[in-house]
PDB file of N, CA and C in Angstrom:
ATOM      1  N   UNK A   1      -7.044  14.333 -11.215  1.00  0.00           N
ATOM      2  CA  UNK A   1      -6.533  13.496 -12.280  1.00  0.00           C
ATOM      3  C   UNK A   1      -7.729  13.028 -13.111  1.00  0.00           C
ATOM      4  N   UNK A   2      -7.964  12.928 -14.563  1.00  0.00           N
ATOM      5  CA  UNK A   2      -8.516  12.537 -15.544  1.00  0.00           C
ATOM      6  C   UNK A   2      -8.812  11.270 -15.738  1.00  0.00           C
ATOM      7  N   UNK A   3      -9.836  10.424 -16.047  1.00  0.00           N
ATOM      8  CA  UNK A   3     -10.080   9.193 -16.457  1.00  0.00           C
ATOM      9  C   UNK A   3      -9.167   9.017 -17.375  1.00  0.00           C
ATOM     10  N   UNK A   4      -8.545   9.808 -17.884  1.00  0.00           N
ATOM     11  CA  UNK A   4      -7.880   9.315 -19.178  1.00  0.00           C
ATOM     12  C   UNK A   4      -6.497   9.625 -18.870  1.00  0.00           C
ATOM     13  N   UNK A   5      -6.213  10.184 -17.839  1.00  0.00           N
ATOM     14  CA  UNK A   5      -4.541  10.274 -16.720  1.00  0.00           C
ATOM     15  C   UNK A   5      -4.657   8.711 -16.143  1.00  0.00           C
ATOM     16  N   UNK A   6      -5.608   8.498 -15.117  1.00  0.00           N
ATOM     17  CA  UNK A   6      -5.645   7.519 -14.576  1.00  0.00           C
ATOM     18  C   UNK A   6      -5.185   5.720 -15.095  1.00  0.00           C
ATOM     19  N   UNK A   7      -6.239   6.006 -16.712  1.00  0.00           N
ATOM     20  CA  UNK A   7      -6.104   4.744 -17.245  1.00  0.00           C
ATOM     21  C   UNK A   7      -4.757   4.973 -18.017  1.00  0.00           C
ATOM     22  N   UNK A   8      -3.809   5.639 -17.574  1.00  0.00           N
ATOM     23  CA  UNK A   8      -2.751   6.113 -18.738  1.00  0.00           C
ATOM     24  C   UNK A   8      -1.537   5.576 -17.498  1.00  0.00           C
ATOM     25  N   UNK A   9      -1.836   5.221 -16.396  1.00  0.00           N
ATOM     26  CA  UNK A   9      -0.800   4.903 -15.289  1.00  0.00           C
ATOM     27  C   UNK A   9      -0.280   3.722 -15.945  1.00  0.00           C
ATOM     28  N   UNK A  10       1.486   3.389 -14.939  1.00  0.00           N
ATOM     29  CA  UNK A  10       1.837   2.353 -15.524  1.00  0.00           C
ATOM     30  C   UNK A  10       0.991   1.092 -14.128  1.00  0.00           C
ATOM     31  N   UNK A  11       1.592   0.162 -13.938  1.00  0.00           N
ATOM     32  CA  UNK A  11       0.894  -1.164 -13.235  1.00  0.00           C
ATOM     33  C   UNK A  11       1.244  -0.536 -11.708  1.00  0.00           C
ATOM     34  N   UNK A  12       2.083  -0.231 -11.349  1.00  0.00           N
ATOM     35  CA  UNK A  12       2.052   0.676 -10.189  1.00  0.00           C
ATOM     36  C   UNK A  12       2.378   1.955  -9.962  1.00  0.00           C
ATOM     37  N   UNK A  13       1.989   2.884  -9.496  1.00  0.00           N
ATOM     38  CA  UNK A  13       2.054   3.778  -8.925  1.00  0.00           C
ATOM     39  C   UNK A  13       3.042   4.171  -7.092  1.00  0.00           C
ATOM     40  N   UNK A  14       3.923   5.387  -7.155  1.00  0.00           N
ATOM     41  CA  UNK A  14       4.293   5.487  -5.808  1.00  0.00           C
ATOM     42  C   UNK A  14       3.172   6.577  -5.025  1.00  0.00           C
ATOM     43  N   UNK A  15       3.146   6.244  -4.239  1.00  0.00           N
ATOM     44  CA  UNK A  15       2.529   7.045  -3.184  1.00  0.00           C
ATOM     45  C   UNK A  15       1.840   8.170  -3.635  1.00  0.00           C
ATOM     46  N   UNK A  16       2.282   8.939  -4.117  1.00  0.00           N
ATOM     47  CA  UNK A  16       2.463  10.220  -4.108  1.00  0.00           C
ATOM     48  C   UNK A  16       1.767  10.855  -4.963  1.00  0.00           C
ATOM     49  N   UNK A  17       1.489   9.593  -6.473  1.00  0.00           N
ATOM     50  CA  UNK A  17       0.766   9.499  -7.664  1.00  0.00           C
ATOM     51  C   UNK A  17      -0.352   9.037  -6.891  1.00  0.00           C
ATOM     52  N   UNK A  18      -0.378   8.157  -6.355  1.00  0.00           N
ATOM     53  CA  UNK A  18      -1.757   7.449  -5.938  1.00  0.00           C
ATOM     54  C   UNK A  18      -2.589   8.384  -4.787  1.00  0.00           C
ATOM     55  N   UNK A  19      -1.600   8.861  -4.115  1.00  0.00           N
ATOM     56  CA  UNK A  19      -2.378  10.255  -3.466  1.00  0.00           C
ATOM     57  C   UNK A  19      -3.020  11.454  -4.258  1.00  0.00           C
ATOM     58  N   UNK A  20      -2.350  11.670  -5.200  1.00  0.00           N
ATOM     59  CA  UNK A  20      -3.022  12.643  -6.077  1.00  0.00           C
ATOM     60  C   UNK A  20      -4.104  11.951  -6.262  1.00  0.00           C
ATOM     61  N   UNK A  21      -4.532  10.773  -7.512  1.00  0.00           N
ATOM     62  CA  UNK A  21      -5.814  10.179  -7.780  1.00  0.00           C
ATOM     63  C   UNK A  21      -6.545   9.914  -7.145  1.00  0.00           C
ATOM     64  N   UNK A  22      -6.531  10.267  -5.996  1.00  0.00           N
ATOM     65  CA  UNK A  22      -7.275   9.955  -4.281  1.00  0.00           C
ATOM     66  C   UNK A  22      -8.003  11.400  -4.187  1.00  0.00           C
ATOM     67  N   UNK A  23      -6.855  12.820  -4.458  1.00  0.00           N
ATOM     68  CA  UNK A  23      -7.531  13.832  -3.966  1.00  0.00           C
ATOM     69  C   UNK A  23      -6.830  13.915  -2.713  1.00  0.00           C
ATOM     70  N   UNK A  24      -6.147  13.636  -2.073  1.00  0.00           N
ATOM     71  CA  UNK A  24      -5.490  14.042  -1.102  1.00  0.00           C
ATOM     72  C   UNK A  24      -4.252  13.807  -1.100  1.00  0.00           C
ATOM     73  N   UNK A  25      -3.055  14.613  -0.023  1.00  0.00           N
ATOM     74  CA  UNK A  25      -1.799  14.636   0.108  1.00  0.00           C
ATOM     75  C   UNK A  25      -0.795  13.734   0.577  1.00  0.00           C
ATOM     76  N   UNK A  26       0.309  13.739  -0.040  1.00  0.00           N
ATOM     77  CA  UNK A  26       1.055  12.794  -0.102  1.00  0.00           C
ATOM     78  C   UNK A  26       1.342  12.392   1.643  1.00  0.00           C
ATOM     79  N   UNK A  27       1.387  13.492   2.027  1.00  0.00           N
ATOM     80  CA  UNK A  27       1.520  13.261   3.811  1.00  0.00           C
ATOM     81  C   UNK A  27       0.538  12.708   4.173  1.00  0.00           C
ATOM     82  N   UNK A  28      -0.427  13.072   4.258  1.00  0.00           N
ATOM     83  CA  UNK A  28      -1.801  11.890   4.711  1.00  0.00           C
ATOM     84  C   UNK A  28      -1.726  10.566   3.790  1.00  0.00           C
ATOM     85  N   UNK A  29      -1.654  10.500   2.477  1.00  0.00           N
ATOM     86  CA  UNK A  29      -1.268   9.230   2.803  1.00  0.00           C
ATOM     87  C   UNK A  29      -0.875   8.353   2.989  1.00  0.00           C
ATOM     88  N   UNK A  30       0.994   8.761   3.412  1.00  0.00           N
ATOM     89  CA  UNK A  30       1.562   8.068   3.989  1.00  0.00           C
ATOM     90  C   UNK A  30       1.155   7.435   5.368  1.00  0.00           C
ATOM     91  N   UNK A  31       0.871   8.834   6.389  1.00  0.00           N
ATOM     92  CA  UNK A  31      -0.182   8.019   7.297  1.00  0.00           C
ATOM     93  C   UNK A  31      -1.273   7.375   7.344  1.00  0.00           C
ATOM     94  N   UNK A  32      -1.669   7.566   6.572  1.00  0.00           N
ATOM     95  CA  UNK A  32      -3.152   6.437   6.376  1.00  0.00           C
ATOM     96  C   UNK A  32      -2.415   5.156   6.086  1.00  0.00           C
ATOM     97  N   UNK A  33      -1.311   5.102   5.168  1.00  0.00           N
ATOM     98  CA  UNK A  33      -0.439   3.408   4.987  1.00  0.00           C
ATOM     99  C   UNK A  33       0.412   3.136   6.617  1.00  0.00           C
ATOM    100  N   UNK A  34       0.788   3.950   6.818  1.00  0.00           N
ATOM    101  CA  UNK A  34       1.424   3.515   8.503  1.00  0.00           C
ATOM    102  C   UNK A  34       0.487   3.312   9.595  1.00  0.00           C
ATOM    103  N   UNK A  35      -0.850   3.285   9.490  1.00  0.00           N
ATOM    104  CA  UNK A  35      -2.336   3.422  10.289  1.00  0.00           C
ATOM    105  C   UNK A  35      -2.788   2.265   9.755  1.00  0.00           C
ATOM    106  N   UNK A  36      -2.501   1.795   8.583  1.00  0.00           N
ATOM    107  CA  UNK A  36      -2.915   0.852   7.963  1.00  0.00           C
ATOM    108  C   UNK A  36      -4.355   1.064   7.162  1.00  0.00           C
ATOM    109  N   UNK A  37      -4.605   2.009   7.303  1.00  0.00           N
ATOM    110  CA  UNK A  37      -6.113   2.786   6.858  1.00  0.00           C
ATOM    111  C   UNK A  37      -5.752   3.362   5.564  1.00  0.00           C
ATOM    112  N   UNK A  38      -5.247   2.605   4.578  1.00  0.00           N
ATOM    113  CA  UNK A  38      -5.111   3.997   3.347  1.00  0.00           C
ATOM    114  C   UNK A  38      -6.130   2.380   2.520  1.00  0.00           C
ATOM    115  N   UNK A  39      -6.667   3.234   1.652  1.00  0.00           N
ATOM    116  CA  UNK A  39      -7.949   2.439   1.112  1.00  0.00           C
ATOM    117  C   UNK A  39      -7.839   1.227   0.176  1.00  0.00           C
ATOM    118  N   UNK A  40      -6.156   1.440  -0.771  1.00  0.00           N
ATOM    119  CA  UNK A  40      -5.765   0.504  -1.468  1.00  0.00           C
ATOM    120  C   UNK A  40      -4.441  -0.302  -0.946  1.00  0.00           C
ATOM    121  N   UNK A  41      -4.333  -1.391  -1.402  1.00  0.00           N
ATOM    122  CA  UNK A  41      -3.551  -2.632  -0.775  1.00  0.00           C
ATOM    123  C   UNK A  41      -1.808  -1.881  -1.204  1.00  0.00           C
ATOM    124  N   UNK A  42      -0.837  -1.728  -0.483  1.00  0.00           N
ATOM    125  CA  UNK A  42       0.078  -1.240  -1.007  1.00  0.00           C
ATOM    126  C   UNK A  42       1.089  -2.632  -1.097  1.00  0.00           C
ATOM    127  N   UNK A  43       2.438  -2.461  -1.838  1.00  0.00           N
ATOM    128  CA  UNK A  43       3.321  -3.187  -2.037  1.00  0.00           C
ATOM    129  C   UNK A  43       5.036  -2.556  -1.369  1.00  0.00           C
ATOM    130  N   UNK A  44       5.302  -3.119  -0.244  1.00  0.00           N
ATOM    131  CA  UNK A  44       6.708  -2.972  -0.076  1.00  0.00           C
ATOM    132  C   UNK A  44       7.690  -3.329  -0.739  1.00  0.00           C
ATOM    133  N   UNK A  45       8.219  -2.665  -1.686  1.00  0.00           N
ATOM    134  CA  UNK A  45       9.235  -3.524  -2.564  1.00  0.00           C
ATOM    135  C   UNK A  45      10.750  -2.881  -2.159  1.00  0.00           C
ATOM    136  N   UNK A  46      11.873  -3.441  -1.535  1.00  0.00           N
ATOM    137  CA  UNK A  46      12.632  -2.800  -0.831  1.00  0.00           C
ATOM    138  C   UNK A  46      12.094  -1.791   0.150  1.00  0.00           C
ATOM    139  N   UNK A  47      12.778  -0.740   0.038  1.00  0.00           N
ATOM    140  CA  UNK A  47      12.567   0.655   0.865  1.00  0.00           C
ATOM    141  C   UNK A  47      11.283   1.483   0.128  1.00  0.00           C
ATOM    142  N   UNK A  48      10.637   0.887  -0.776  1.00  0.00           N
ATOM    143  CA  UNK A  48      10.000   1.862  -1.713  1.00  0.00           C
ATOM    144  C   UNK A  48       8.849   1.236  -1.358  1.00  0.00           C
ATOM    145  N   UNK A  49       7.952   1.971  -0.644  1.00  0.00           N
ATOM    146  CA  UNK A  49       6.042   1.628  -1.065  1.00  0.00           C
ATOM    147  C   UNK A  49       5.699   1.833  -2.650  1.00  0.00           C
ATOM    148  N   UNK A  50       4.787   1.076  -2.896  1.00  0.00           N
ATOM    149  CA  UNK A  50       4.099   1.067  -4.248  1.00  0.00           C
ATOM    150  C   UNK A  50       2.783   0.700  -4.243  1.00  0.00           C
ATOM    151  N   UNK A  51       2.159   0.972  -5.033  1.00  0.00           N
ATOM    152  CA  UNK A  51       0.791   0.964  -5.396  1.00  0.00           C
ATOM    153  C   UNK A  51       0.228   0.416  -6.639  1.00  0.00           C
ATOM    154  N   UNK A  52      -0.519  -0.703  -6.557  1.00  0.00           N
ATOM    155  CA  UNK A  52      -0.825  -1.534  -7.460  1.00  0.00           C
ATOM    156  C   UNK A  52      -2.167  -0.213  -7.969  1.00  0.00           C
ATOM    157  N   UNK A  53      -2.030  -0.430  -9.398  1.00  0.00           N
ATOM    158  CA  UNK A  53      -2.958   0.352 -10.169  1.00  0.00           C
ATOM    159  C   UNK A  53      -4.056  -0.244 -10.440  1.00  0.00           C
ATOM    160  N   UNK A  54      -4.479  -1.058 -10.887  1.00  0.00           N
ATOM    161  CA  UNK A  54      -5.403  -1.914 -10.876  1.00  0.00           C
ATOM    162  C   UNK A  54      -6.527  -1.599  -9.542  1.00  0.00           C
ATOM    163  N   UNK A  55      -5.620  -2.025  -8.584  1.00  0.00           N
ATOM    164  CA  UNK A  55      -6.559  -1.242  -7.122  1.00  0.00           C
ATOM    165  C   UNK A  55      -6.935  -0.299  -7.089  1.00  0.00           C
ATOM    166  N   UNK A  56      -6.025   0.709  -7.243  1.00  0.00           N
ATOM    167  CA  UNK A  56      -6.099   2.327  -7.323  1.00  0.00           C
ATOM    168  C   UNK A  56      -7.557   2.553  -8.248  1.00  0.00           C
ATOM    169  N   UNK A  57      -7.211   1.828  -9.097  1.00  0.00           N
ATOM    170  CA  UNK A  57      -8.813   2.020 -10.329  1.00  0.00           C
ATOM    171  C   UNK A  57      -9.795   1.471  -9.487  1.00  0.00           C
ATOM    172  N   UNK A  58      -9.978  -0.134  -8.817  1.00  0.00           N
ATOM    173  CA  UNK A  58     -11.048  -0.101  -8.260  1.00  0.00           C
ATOM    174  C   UNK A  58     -11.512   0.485  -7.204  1.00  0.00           C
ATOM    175  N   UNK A  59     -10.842   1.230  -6.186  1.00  0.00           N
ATOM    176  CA  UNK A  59     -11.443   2.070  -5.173  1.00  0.00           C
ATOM    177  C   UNK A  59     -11.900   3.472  -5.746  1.00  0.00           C
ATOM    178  N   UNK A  60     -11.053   3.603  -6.919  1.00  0.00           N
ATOM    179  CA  UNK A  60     -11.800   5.056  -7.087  1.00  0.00           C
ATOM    180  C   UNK A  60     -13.176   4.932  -8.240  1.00  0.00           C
ATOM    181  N   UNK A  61     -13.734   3.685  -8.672  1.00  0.00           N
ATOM    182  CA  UNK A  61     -14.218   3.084  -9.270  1.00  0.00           C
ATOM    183  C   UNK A  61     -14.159   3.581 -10.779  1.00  0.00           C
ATOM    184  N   UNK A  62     -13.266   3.250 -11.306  1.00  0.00           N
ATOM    185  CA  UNK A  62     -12.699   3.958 -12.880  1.00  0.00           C
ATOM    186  C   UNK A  62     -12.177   1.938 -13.136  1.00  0.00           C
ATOM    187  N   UNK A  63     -13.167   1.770 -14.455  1.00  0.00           N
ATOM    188  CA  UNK A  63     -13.036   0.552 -15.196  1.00  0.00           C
ATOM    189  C   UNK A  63     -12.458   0.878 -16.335  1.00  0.00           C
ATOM    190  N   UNK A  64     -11.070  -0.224 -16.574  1.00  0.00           N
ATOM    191  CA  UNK A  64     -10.526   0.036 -17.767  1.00  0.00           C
ATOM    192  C   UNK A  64     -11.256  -0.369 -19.195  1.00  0.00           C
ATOM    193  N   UNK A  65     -10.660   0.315 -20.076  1.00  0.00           N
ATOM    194  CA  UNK A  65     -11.535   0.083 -21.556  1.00  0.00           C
ATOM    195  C   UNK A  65     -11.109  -1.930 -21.485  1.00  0.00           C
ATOM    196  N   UNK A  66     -12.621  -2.302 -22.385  1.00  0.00           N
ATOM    197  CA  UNK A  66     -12.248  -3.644 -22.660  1.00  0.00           C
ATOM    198  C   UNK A  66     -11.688  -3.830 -23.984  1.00  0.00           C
TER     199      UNK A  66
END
């Protein structure tokens, strides 16, 4: 994914998006969130994991334009 995909996300991301911008698969990182080891803070909202983007940017260290 592109610096310019990345900063183009909406405020969260599911899994699956946030695994791509990681570089790895959606199956790993579901287990890495059930291990508790996946690198960014996730959000349970109902039945649906989510992924705060904001995080997603700072672990992969991509700063948004000011």
């Amino acid at each position: 994914m592109t610096r310019e995909e990345l900063l183009a996300l909406p405020t969260t991301v599911n899994v699956t998006t946030a695994a791509r911008a990681m570089g790895i698969g959606a199956h790993k990182a579901y287990n890495l969130i059930k291990n508790g080891s996946f690198p960014v803070p996730t959000l349970l909202l109902g039945g649906t994991v989510r992924v705060p983007t904001a995080a997603l940017w700072h672990v992969l260290g991509v700063k948004p334009p000011e």
